[in-house]
Protein backbone atom coordinates (compact mmCIF):
# COMPACT_ATOMS: atom_id res chain seq x y z
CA UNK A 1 -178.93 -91.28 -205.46
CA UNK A 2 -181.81 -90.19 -203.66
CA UNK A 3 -182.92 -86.97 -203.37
CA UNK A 4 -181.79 -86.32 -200.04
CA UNK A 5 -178.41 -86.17 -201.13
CA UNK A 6 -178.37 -83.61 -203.43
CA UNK A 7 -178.08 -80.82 -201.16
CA UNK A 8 -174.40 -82.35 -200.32
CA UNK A 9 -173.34 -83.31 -203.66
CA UNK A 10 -173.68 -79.21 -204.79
CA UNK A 11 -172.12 -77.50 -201.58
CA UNK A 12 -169.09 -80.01 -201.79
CA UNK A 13 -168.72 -79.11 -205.59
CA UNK A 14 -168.81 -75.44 -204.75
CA UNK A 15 -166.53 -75.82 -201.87
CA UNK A 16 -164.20 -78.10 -203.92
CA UNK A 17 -160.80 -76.00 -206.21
CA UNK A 18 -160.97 -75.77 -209.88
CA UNK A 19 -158.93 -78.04 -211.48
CA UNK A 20 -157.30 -79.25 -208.36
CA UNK A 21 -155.92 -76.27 -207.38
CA UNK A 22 -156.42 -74.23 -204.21
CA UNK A 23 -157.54 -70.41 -205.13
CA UNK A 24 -155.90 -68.30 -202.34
CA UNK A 25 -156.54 -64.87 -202.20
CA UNK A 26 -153.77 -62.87 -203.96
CA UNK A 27 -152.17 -60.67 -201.21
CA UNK A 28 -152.56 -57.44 -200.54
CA UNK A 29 -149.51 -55.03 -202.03
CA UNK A 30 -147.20 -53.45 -198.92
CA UNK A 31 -147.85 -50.40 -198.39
CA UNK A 32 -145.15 -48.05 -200.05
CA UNK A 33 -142.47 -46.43 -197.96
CA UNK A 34 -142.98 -42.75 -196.69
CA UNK A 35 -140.82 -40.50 -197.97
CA UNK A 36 -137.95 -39.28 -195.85
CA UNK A 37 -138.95 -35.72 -194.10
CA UNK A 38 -136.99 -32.40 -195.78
CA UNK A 39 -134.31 -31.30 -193.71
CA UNK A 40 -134.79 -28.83 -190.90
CA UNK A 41 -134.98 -25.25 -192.33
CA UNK A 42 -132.39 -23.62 -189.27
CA UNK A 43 -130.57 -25.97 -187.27
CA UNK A 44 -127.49 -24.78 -184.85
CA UNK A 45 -124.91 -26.50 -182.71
CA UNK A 46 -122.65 -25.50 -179.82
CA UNK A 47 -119.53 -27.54 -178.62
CA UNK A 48 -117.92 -26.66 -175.56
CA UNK A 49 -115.26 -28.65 -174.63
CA UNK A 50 -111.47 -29.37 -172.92
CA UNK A 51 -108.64 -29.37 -175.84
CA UNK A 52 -105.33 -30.56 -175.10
CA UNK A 53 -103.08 -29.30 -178.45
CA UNK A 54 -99.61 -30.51 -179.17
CA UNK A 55 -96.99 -28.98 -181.81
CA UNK A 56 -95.65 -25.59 -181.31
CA UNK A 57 -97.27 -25.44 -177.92
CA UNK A 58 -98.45 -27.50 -175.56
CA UNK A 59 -101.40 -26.44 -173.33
CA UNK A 60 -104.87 -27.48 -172.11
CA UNK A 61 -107.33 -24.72 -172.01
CA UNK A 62 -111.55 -24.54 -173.19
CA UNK A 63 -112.71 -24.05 -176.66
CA UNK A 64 -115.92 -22.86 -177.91
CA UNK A 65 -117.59 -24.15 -181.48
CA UNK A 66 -120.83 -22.98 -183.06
CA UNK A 67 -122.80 -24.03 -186.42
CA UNK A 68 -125.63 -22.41 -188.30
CA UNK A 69 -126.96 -24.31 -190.93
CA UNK A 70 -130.20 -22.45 -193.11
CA UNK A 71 -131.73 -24.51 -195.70
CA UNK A 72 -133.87 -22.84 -198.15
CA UNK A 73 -133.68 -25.36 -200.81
CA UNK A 74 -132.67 -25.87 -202.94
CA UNK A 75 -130.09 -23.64 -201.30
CA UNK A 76 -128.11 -24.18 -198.02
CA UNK A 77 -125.90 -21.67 -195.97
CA UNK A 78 -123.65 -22.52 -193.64
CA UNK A 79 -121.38 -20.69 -190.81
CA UNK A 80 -119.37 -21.68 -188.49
CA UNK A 81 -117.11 -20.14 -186.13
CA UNK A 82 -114.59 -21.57 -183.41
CA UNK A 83 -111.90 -20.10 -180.83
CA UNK A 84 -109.47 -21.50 -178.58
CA UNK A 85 -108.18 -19.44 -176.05
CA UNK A 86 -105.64 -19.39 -172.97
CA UNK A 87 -104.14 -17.20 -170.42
CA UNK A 88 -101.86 -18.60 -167.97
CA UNK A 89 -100.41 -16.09 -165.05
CA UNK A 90 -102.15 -13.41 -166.82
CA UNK A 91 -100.44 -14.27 -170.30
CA UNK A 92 -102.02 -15.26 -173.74
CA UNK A 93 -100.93 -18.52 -174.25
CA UNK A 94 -102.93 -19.87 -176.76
CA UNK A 95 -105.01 -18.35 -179.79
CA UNK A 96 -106.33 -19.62 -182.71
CA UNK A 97 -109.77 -18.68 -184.01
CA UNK A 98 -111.76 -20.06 -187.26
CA UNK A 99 -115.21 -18.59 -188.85
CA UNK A 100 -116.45 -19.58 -192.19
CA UNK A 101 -119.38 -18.95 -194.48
CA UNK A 102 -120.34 -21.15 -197.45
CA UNK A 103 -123.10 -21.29 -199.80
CA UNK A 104 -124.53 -24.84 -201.46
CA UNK A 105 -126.87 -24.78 -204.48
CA UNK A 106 -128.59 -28.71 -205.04
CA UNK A 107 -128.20 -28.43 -209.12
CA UNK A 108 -129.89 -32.24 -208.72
CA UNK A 109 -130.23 -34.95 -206.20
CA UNK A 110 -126.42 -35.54 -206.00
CA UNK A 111 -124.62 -32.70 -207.88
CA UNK A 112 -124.13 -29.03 -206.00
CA UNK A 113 -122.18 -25.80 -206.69
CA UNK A 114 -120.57 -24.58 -203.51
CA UNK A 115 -119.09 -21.07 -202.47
CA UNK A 116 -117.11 -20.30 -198.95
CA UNK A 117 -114.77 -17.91 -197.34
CA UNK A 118 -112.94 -18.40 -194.57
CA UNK A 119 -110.90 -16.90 -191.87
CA UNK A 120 -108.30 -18.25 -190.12
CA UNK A 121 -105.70 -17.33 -187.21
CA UNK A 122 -103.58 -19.52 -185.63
CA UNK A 123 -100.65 -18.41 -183.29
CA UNK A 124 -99.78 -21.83 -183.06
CA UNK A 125 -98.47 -22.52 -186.51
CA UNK A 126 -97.39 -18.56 -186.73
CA UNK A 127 -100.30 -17.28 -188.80
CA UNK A 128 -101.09 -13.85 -187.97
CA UNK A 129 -104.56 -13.88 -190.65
CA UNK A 130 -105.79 -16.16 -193.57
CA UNK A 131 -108.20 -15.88 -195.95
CA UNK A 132 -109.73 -18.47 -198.28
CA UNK A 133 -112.25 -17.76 -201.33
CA UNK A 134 -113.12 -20.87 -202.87
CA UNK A 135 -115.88 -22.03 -205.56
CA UNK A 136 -116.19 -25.48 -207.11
CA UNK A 137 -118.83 -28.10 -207.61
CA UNK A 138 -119.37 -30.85 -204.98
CA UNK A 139 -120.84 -34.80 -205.35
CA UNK A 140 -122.87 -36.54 -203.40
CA UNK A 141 -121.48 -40.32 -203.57
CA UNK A 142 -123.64 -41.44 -200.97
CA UNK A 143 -126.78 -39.32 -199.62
CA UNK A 144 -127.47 -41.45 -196.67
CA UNK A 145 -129.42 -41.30 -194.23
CA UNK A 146 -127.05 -43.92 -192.77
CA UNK A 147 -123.84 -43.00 -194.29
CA UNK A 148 -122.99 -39.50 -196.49
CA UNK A 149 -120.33 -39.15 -198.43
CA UNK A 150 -119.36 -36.01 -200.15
CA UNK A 151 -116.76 -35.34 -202.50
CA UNK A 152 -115.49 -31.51 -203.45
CA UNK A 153 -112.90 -30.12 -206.03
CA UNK A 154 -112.49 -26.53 -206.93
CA UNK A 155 -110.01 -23.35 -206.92
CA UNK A 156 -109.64 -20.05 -205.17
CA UNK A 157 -106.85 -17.87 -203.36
CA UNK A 158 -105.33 -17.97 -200.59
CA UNK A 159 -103.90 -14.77 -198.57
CA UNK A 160 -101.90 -15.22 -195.63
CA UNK A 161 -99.76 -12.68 -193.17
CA UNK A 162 -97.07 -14.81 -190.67
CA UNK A 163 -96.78 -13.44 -187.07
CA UNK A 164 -92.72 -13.31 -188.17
CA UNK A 165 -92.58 -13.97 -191.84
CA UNK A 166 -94.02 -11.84 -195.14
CA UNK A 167 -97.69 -11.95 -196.46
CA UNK A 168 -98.36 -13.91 -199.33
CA UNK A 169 -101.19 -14.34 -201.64
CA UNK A 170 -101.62 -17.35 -204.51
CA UNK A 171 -104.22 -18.96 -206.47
CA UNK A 172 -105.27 -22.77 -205.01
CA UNK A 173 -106.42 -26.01 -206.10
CA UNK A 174 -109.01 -27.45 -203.59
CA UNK A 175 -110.00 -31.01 -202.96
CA UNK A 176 -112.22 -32.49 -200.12
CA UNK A 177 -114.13 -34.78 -198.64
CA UNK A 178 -116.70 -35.55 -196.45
CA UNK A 179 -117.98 -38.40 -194.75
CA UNK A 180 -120.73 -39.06 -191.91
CA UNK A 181 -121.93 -42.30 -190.52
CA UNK A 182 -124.99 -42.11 -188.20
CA UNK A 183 -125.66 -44.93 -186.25
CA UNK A 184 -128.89 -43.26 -184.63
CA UNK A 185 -130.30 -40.02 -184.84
CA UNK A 186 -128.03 -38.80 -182.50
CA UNK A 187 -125.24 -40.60 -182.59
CA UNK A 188 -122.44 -40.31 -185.66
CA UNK A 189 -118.71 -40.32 -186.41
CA UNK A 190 -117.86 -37.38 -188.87
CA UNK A 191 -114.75 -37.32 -190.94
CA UNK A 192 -113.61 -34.11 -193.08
CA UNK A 193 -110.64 -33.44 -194.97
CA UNK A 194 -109.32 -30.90 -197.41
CA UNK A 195 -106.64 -30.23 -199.34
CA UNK A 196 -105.08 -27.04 -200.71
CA UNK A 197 -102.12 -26.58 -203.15
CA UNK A 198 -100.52 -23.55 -204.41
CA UNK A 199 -101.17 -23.49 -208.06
CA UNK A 200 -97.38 -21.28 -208.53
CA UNK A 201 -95.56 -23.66 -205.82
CA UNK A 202 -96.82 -27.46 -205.27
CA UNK A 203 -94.68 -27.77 -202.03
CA UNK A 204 -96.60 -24.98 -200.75
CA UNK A 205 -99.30 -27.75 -199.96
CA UNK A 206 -102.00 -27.11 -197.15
CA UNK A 207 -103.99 -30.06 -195.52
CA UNK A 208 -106.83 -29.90 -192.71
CA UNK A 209 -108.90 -33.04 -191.19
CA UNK A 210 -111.35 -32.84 -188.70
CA UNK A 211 -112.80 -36.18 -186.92
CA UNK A 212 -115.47 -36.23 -184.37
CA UNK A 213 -117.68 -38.95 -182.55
CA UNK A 214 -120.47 -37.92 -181.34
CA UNK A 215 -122.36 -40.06 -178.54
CA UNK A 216 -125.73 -38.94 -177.34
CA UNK A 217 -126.50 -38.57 -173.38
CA UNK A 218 -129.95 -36.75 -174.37
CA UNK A 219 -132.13 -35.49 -176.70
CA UNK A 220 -130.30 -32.18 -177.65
CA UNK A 221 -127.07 -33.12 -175.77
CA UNK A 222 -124.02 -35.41 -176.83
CA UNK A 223 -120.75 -36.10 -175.20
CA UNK A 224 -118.31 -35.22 -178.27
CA UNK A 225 -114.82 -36.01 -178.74
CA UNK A 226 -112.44 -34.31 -181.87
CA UNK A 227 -109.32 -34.18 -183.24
CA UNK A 228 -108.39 -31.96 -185.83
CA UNK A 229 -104.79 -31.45 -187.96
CA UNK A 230 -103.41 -28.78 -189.50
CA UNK A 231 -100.75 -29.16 -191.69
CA UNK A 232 -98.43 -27.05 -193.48
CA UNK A 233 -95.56 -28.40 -195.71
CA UNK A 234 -94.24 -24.59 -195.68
CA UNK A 235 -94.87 -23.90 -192.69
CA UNK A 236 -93.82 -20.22 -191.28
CA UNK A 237 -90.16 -19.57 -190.06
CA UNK A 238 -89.42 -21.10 -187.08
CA UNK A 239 -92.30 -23.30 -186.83
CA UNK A 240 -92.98 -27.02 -187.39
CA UNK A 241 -95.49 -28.46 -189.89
CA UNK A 242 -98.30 -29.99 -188.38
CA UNK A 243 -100.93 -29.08 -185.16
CA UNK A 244 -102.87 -31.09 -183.30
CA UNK A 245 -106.54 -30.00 -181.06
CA UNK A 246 -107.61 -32.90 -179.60
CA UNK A 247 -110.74 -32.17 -177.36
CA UNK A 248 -113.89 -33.65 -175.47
CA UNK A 249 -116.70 -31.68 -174.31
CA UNK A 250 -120.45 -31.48 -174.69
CA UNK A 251 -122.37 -30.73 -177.87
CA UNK A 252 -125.75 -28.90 -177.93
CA UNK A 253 -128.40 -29.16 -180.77
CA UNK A 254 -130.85 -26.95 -181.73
């Protein structure tokens, strides 16, 4: 070998693998995920919308809806109020009106102690006033951000005046649920239930759901339809058992 050749002999040994075998360059590590943003600290809703009820009357008239929702964590306070109301030739036709307030406290990531009271009047299942206190510990079985699932249990008391019949007051088992799937940021369906029972009577059994779908048109405003049931096993004299509000209106976010 002459020495002209050297010069290619030693770059094709440098250029050539050890051992056969082709040293890549390890790749780089992905870059890790950003963590998901806290939750708003005030964020409120409005629904306005047609309702068309069925049961112990029959009408079609506007309702109004509004949520506040404060979160301080690891605390979160809710309130909520609705009313639907009608007058036809000058006469009250419809009236039922709802307004809550509940406290949350996040013990950990899926575990929370919960508070509420609520206030309820609905002519159209006889029920003059209602109050609910309530405490109990809730579970977050799924915490999203696609799909939330939220289950309750708890006790509390129940006081209730008919429009006809006497006022009662009893201590109450409470079970619900709550489930949300978002398909975007704007658009979900929302499904709550709850269940109360009369600790003294178990006929005396109370049940509420609440669905809603929830499609957006822009950024703060969605086209919303709901249907909501109330149901009473013992109901009030002279009324039946079960409501129905089924309504579709706009829903504005703040």
């Amino acid at each position: 070998m002459t020495v002209r050749c050297w010069p290619v002999v030693l770059a094709a040994a440098v250029a050539a693998p050890v051992g056969g075998v082709s040293q890549t360059p390890a790749p780089s590590p992905a870059p890790a995920a950003a963590p998901a943003p806290p939750p708003p600290l005030v964020k409120a809703q409005v629904d306005l919308g047609l309702v068309s009820t069925s049961g112990n009357t029959s009408v079609r008239t506007l309702n109004v809806g509004e949520q506040l929702v404060v979160n301080p964590a690891p605390w979160k306070f809710t309130q909520t109020f609705a009313i639907v109301n009608s007058h036809t030739a000058g006469v009250e036709t419809a009236n039922t009106l709802t307004a809550g307030l509940r406290g949350d406290y996040a013990m950990s990531s899926r575990f929370r102690l919960y508070g509420l009271v609520d206030y309820t009047r609905n002519r159209f299942a006889g029920i003059a006033r209602r109050f609910e206190e309530a405490v109990g510990l809730a579970y977050g079985a799924l915490t999203g951000p696609t799909t939330v699932l939220d289950l309750e249990a708890g006790a509390g008391r129940n006081e209730q005046a008919g429009v006809t019949g006497p006022t009662q007051s009893y201590w109450t088992g409470r079970l619900a649920a709550h489930f949300k799937l978002n398909f975007t940021s704007h658009a979900y369906f929302e499904q709550k239930v709850e269940d109360l029972a009369d600790l003294q009577n178990p006929k005396n059994m109370l049940i509420n759901t609440e669905s809603a779908l929830v499609a957006p048109l822009s950024g703060s405003v969605g086209l919303k339809l709901g249907y909501v049931v109330h149901f009473a096993n013992q109901p009030q004299p002279g009324f039946k058992k079960a409501d129905t509000i089924l309504s579709a209106g706009l829903q504005l976010s703040f």
